[in-house]
N, C-alpha and C. Protein backbone atom coordinates (compact mmCIF):
# COMPACT_ATOMS: atom_id res chain seq x y z
N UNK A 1 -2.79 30.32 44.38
CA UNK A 1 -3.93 30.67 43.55
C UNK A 1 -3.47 31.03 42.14
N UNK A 2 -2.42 31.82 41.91
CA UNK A 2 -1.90 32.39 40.60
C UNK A 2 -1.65 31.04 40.00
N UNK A 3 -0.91 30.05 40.68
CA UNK A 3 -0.25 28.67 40.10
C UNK A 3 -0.98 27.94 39.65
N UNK A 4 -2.47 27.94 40.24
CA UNK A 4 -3.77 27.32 39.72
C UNK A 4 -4.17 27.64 38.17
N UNK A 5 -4.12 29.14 38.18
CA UNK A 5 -4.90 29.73 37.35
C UNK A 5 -4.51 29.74 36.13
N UNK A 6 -2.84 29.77 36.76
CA UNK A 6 -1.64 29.71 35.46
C UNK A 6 -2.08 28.01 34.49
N UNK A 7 -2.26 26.75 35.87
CA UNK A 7 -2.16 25.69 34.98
C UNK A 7 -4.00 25.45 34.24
N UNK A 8 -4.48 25.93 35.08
CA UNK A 8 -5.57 26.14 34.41
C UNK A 8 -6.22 26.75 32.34
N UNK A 9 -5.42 27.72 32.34
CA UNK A 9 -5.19 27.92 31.01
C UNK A 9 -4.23 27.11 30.42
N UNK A 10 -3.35 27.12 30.83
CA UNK A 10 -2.24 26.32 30.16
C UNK A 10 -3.07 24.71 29.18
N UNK A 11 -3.78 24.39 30.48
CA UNK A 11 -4.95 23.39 29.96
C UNK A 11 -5.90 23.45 28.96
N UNK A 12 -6.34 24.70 29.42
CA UNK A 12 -7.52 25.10 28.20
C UNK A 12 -6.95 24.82 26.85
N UNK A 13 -5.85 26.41 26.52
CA UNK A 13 -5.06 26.11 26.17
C UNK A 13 -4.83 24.94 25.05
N UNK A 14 -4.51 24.00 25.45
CA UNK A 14 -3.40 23.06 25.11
C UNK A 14 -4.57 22.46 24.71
N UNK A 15 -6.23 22.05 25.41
CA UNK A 15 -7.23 21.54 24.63
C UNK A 15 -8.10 21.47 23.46
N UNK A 16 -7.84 23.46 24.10
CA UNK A 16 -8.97 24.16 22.84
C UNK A 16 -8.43 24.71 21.57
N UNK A 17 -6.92 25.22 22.01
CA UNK A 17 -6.81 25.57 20.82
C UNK A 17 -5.50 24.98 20.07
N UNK A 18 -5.08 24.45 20.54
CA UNK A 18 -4.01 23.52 20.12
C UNK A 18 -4.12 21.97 19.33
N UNK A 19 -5.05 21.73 18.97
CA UNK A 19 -5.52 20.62 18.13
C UNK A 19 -5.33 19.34 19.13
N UNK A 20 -5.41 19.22 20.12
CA UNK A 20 -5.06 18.16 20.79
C UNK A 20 -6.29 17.49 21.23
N UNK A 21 -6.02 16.25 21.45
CA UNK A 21 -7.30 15.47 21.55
C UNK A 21 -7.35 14.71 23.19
N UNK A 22 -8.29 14.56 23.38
CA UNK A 22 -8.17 14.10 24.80
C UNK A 22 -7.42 12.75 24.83
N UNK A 23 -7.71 11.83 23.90
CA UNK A 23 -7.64 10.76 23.41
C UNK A 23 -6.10 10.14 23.40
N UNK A 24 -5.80 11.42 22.88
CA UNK A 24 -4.31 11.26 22.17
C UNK A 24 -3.20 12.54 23.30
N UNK A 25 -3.31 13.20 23.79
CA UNK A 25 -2.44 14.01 23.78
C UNK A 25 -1.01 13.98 23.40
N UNK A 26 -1.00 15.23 22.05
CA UNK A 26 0.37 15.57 21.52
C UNK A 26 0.10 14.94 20.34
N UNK A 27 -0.95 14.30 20.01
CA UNK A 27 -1.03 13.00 18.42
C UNK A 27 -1.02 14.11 17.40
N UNK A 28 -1.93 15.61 17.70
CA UNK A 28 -1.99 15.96 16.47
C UNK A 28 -2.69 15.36 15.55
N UNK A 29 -3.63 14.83 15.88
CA UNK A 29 -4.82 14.06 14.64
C UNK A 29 -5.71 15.28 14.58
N UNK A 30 -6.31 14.74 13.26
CA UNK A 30 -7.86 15.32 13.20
C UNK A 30 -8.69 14.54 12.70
N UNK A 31 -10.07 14.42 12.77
CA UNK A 31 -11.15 13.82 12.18
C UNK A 31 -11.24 13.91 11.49
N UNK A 32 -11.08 15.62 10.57
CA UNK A 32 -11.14 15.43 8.90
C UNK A 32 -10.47 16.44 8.53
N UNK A 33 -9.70 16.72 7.58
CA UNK A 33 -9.31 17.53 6.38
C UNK A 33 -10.15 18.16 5.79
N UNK A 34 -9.98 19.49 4.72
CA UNK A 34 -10.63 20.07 4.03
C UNK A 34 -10.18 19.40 3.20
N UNK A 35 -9.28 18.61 2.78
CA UNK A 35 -8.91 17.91 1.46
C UNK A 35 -9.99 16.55 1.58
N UNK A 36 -9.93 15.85 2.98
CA UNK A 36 -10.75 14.49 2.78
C UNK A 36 -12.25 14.97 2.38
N UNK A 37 -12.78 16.33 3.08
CA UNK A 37 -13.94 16.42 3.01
C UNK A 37 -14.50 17.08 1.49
N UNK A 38 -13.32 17.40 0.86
CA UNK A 38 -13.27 17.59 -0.64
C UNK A 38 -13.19 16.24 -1.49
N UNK A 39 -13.09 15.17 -0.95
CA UNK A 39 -13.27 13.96 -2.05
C UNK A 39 -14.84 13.54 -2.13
N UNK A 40 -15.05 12.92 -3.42
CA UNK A 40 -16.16 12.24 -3.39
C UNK A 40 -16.00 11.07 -2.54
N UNK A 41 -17.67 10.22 -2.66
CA UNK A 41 -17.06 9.10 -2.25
C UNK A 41 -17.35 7.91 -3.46
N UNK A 42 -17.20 7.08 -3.70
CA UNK A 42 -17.03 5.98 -4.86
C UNK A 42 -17.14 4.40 -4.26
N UNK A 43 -17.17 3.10 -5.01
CA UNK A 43 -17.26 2.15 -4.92
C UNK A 43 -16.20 1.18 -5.33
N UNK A 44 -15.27 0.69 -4.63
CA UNK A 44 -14.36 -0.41 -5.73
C UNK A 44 -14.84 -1.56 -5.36
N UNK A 45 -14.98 -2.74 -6.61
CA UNK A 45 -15.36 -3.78 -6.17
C UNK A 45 -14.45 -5.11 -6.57
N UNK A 46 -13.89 -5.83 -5.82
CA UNK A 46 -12.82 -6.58 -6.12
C UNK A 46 -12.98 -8.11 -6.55
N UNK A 47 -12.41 -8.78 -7.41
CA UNK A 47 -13.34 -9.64 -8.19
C UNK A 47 -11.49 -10.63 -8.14
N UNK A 48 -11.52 -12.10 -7.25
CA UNK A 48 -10.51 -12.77 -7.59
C UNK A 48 -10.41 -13.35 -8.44
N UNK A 49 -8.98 -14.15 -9.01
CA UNK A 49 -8.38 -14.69 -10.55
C UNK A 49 -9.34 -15.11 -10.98
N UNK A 50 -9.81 -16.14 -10.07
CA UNK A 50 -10.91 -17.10 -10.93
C UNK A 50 -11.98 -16.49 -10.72
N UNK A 51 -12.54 -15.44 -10.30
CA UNK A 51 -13.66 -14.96 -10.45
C UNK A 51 -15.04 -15.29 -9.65
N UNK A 52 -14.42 -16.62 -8.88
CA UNK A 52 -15.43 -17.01 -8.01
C UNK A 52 -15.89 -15.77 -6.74
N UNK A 53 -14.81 -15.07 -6.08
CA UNK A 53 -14.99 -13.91 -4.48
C UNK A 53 -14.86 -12.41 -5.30
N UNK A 54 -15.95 -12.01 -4.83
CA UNK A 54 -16.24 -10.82 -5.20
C UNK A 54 -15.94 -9.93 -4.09
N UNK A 55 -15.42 -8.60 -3.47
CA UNK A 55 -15.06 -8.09 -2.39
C UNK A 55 -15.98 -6.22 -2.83
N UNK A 56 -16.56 -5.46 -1.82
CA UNK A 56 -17.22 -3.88 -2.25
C UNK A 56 -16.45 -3.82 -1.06
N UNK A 57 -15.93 -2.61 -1.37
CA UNK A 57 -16.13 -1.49 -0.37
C UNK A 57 -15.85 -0.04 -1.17
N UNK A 58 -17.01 0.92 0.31
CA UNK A 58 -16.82 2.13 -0.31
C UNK A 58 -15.57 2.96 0.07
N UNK A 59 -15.45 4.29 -0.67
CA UNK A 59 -13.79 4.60 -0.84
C UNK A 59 -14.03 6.11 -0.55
N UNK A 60 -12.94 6.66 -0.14
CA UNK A 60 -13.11 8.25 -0.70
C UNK A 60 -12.13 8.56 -2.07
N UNK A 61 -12.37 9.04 -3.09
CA UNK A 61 -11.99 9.27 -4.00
C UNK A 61 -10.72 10.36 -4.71
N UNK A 62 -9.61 10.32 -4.23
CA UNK A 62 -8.35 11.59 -4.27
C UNK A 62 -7.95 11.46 -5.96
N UNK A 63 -8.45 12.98 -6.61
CA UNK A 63 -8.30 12.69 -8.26
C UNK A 63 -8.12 13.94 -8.08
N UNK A 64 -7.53 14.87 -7.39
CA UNK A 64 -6.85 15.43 -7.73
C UNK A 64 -5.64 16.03 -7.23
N UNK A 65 -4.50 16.82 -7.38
CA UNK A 65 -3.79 16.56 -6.85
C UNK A 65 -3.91 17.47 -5.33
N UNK A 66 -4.48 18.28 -5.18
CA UNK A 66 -4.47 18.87 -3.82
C UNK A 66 -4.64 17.59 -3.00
N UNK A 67 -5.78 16.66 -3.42
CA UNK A 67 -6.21 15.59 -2.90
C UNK A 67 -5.32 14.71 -2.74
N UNK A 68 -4.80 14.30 -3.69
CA UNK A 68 -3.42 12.98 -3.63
C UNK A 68 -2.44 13.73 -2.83
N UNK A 69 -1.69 14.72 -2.65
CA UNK A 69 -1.35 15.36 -1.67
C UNK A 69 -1.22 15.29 -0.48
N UNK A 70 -2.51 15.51 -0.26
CA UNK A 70 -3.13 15.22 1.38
C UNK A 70 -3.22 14.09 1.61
N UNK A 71 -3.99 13.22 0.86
CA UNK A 71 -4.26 11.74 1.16
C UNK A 71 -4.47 11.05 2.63
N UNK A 72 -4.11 10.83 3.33
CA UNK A 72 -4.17 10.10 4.69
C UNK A 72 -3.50 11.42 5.82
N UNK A 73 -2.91 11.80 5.41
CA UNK A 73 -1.85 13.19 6.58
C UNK A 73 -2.74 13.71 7.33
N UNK A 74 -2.51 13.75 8.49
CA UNK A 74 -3.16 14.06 9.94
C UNK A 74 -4.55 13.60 10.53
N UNK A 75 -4.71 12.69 9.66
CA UNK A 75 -5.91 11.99 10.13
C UNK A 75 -6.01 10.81 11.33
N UNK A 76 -6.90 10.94 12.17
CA UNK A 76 -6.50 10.15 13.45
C UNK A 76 -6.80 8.54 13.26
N UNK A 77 -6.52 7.44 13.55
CA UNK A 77 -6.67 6.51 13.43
C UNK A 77 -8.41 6.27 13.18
N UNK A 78 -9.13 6.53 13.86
CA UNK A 78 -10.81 6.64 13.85
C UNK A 78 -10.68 7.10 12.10
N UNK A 79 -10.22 8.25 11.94
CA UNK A 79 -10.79 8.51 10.34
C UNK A 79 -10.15 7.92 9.16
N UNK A 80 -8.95 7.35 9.81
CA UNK A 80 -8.26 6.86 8.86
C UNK A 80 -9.25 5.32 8.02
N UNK A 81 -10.15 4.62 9.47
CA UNK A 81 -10.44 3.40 9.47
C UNK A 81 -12.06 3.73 8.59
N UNK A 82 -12.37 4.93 8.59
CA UNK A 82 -13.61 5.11 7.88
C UNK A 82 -13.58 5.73 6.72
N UNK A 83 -12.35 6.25 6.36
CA UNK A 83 -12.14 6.77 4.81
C UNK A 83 -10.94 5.94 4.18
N UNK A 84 -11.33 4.76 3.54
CA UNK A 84 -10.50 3.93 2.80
C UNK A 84 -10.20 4.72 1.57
N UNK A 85 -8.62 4.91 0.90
CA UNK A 85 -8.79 5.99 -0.04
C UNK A 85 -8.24 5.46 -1.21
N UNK A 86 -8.86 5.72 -2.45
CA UNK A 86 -8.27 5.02 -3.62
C UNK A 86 -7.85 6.61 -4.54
N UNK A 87 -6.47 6.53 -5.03
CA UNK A 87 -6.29 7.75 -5.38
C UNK A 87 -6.04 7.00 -6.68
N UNK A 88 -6.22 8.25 -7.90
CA UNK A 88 -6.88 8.03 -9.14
C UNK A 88 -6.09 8.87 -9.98
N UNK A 89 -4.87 8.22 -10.77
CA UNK A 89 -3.79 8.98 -11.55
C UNK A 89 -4.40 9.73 -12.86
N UNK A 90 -3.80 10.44 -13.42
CA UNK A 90 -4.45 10.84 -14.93
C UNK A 90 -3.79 9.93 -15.80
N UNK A 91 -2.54 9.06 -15.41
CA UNK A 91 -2.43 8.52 -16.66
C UNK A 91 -1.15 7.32 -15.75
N UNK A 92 -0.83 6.19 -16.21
CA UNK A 92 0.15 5.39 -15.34
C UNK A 92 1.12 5.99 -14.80
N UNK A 93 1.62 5.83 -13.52
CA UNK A 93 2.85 6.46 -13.45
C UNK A 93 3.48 5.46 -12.45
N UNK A 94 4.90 5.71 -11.85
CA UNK A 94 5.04 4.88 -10.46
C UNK A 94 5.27 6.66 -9.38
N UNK A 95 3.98 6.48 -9.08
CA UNK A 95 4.24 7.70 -7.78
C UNK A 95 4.54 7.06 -6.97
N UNK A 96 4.72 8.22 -5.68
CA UNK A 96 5.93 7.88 -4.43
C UNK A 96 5.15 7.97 -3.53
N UNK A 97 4.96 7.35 -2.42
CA UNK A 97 4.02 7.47 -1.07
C UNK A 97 4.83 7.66 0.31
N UNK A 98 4.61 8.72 0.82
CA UNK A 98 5.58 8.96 2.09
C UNK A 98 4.19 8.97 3.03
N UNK A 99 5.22 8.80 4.22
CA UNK A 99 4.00 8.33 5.77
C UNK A 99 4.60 9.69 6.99
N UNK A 100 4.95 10.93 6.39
CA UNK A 100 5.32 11.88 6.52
C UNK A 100 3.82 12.78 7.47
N UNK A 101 3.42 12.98 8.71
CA UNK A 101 2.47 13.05 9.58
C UNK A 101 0.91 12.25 9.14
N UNK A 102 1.63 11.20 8.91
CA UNK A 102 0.44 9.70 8.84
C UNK A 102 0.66 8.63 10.13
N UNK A 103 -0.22 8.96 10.83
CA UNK A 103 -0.57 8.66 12.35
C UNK A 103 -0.70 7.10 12.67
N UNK A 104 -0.95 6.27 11.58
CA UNK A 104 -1.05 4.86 11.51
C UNK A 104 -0.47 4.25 10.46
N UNK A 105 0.15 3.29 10.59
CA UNK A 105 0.41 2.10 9.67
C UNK A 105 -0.45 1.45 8.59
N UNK A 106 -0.05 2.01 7.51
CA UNK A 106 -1.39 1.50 6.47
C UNK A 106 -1.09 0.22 5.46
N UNK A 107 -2.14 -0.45 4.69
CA UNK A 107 -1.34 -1.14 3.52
C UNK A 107 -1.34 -0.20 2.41
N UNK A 108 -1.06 -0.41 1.53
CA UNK A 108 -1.14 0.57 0.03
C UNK A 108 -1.38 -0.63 -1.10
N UNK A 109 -2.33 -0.64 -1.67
CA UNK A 109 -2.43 -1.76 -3.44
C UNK A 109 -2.09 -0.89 -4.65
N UNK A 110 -1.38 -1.31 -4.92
CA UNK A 110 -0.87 -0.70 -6.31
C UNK A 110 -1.51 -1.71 -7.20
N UNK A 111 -2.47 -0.43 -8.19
CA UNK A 111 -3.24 -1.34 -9.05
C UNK A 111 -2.70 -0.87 -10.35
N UNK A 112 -2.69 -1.45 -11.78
CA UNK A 112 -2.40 -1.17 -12.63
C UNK A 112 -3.70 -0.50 -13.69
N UNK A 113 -3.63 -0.32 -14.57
CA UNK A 113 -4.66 0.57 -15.57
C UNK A 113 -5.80 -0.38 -15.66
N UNK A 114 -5.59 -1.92 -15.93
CA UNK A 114 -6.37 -2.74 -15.99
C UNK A 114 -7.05 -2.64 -14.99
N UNK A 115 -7.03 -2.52 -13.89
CA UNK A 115 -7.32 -3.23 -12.52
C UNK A 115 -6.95 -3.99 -12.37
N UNK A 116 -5.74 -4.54 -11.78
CA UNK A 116 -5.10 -5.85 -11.37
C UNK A 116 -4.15 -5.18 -10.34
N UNK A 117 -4.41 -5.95 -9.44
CA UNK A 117 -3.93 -5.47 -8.10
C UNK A 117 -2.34 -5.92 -8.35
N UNK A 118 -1.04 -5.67 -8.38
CA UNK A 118 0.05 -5.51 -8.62
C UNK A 118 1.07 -5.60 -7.65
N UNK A 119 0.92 -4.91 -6.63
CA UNK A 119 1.61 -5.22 -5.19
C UNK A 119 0.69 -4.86 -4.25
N UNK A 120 1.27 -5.44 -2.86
CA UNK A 120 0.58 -4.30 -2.01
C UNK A 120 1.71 -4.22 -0.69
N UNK A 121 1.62 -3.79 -0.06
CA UNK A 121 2.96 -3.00 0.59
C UNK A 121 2.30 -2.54 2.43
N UNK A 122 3.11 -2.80 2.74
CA UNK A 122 3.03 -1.92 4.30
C UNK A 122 3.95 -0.70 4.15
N UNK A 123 2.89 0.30 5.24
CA UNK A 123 4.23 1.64 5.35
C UNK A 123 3.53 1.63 6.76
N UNK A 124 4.44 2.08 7.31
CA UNK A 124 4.62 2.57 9.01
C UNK A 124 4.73 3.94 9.10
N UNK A 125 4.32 4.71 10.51
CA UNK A 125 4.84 6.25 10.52
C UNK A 125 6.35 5.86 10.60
N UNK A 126 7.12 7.08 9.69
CA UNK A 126 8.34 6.86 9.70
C UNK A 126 9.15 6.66 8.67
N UNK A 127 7.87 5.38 7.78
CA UNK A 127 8.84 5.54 6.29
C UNK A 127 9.46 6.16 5.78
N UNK A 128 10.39 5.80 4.83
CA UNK A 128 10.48 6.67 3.67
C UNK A 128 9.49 6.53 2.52
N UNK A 129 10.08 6.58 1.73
CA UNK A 129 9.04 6.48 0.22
C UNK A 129 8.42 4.77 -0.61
N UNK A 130 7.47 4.85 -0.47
CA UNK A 130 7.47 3.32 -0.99
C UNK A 130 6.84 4.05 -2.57
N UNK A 131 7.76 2.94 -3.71
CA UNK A 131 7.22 3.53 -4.82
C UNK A 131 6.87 2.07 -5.41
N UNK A 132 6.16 2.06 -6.44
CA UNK A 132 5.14 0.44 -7.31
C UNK A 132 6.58 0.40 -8.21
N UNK A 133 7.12 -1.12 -8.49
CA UNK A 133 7.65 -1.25 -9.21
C UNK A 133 7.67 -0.89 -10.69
N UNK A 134 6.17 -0.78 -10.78
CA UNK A 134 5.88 -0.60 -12.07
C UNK A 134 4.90 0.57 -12.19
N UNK A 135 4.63 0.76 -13.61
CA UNK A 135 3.32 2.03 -13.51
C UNK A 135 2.18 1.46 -13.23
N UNK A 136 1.60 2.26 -12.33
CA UNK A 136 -0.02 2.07 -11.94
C UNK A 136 -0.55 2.81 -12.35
N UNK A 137 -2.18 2.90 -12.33
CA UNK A 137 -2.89 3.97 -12.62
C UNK A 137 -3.67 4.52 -10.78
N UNK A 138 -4.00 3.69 -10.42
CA UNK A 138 -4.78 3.46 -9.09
C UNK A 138 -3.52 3.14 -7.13
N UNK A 139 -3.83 3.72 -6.40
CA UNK A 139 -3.02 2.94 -5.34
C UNK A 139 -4.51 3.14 -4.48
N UNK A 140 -4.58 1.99 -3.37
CA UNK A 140 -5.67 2.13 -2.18
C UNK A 140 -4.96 2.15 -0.88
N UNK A 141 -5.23 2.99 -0.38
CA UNK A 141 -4.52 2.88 1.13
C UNK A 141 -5.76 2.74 2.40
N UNK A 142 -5.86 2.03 2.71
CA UNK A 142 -6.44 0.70 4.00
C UNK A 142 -5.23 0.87 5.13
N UNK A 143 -6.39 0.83 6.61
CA UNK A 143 -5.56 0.54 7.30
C UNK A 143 -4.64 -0.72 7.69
N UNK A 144 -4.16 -0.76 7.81
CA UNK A 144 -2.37 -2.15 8.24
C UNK A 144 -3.90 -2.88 8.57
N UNK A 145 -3.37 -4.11 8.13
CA UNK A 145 -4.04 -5.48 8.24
C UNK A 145 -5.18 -5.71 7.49
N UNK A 146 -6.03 -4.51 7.14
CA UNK A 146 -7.48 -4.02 6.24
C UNK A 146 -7.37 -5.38 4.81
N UNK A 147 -6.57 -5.04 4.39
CA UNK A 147 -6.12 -5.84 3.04
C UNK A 147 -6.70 -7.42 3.02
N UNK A 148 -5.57 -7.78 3.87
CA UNK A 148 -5.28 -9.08 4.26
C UNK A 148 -7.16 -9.47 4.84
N UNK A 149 -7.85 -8.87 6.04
CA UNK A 149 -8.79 -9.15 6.28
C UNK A 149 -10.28 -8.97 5.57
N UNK A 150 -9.98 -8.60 4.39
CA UNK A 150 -11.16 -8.25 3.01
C UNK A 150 -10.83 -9.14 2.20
N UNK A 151 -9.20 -9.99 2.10
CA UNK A 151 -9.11 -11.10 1.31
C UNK A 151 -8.26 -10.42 -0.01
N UNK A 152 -7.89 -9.35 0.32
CA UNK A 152 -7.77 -8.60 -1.12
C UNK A 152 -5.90 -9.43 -1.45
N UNK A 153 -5.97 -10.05 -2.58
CA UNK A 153 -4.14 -10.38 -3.38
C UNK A 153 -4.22 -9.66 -3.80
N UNK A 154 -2.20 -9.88 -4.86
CA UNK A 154 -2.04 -9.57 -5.90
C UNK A 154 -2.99 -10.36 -7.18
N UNK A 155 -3.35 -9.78 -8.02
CA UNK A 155 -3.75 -10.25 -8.97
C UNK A 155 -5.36 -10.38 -9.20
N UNK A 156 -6.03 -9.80 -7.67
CA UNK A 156 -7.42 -9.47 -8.10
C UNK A 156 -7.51 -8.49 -9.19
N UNK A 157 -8.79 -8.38 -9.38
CA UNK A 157 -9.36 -7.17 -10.30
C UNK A 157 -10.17 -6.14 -9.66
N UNK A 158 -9.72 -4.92 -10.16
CA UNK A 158 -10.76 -4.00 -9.66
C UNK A 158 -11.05 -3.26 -10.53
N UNK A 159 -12.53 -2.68 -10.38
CA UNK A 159 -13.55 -1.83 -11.22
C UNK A 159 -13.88 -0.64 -9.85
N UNK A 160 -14.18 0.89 -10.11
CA UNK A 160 -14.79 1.45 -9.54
C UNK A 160 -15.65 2.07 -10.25
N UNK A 161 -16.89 2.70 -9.23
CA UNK A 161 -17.58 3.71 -10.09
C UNK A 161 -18.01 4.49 -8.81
């Protein structure tokens, strides 16, 4: 009876107050951040070379740095796939992107000041640092494959508002 009671909490426990998900046990995800739920949300709309394919989607918006910070970190795959995030520099730079308790494999677009999509990159949990060859003003992080299946290259254009 004690051995019951013992695994009994141990359970609770490990459900209720330990961040664990039924889903996942041990993942350590969450649904949301006080940082994600601190972004706006915004529009980028992607426009190819020739101008013929136009691509929307909506974004959550990381402009500042608590926000760029946080960015994707501990978010469970489910929230990762519903908050596409375009983080928003004050001025070009080549920042550094680590996958440092980022639960899924994402792409990243490194866009430049213009809007011109510039690279775009896979990171895995595990990486190290992926940095843009060059200065950007903009990066979008989509989940792994997201990119490729919206049609998005190098060398589109993007506008947000």
């Amino acid at each position: 009876m004690r051995r019951g009671a013992a695994a009994g909490l141990l359970i609770a426990v490990l459900l209720l107050g330990g961040g664990w998900s039924l889903t996942g046990a041990g993942d350590d995800c969450e649904q949301s951040t006080p940082a994600l739920e601190s972004m706006d949300w915004g529009r980028v709309v992607f426009r190819s070379p020739d101008g013929d394919t136009e691509r929307s989607l909506r974004v959550r918006l990381a402009r500042d740095g608590n926000q760029r910070a946080a960015g994707m970190q501990r978010l469970c795959a489910e929230a990762v796939a519903a908050n596409p995030m375009l983080f928003v520099f004050p001025r070009p730079q080549r920042p550094s992107f680590h996958m440092r308790n980022v639960h899924v494999p994402l792409d990243i677009l490194f866009i430049r000041e213009d809007g011109t999509v510039s690279e775009i990159h896979r990171m895995d949990p595990g990486d190290g640092l992926t940095t843009p060859s060059s200065r950007v003003r903009y990066a979008l992080e989509l989940p792994v494959g997201e990119a490729e299946a919206l049609g998005l290259t190098v060398g589109d254009r993007m506008r947000f508002h």
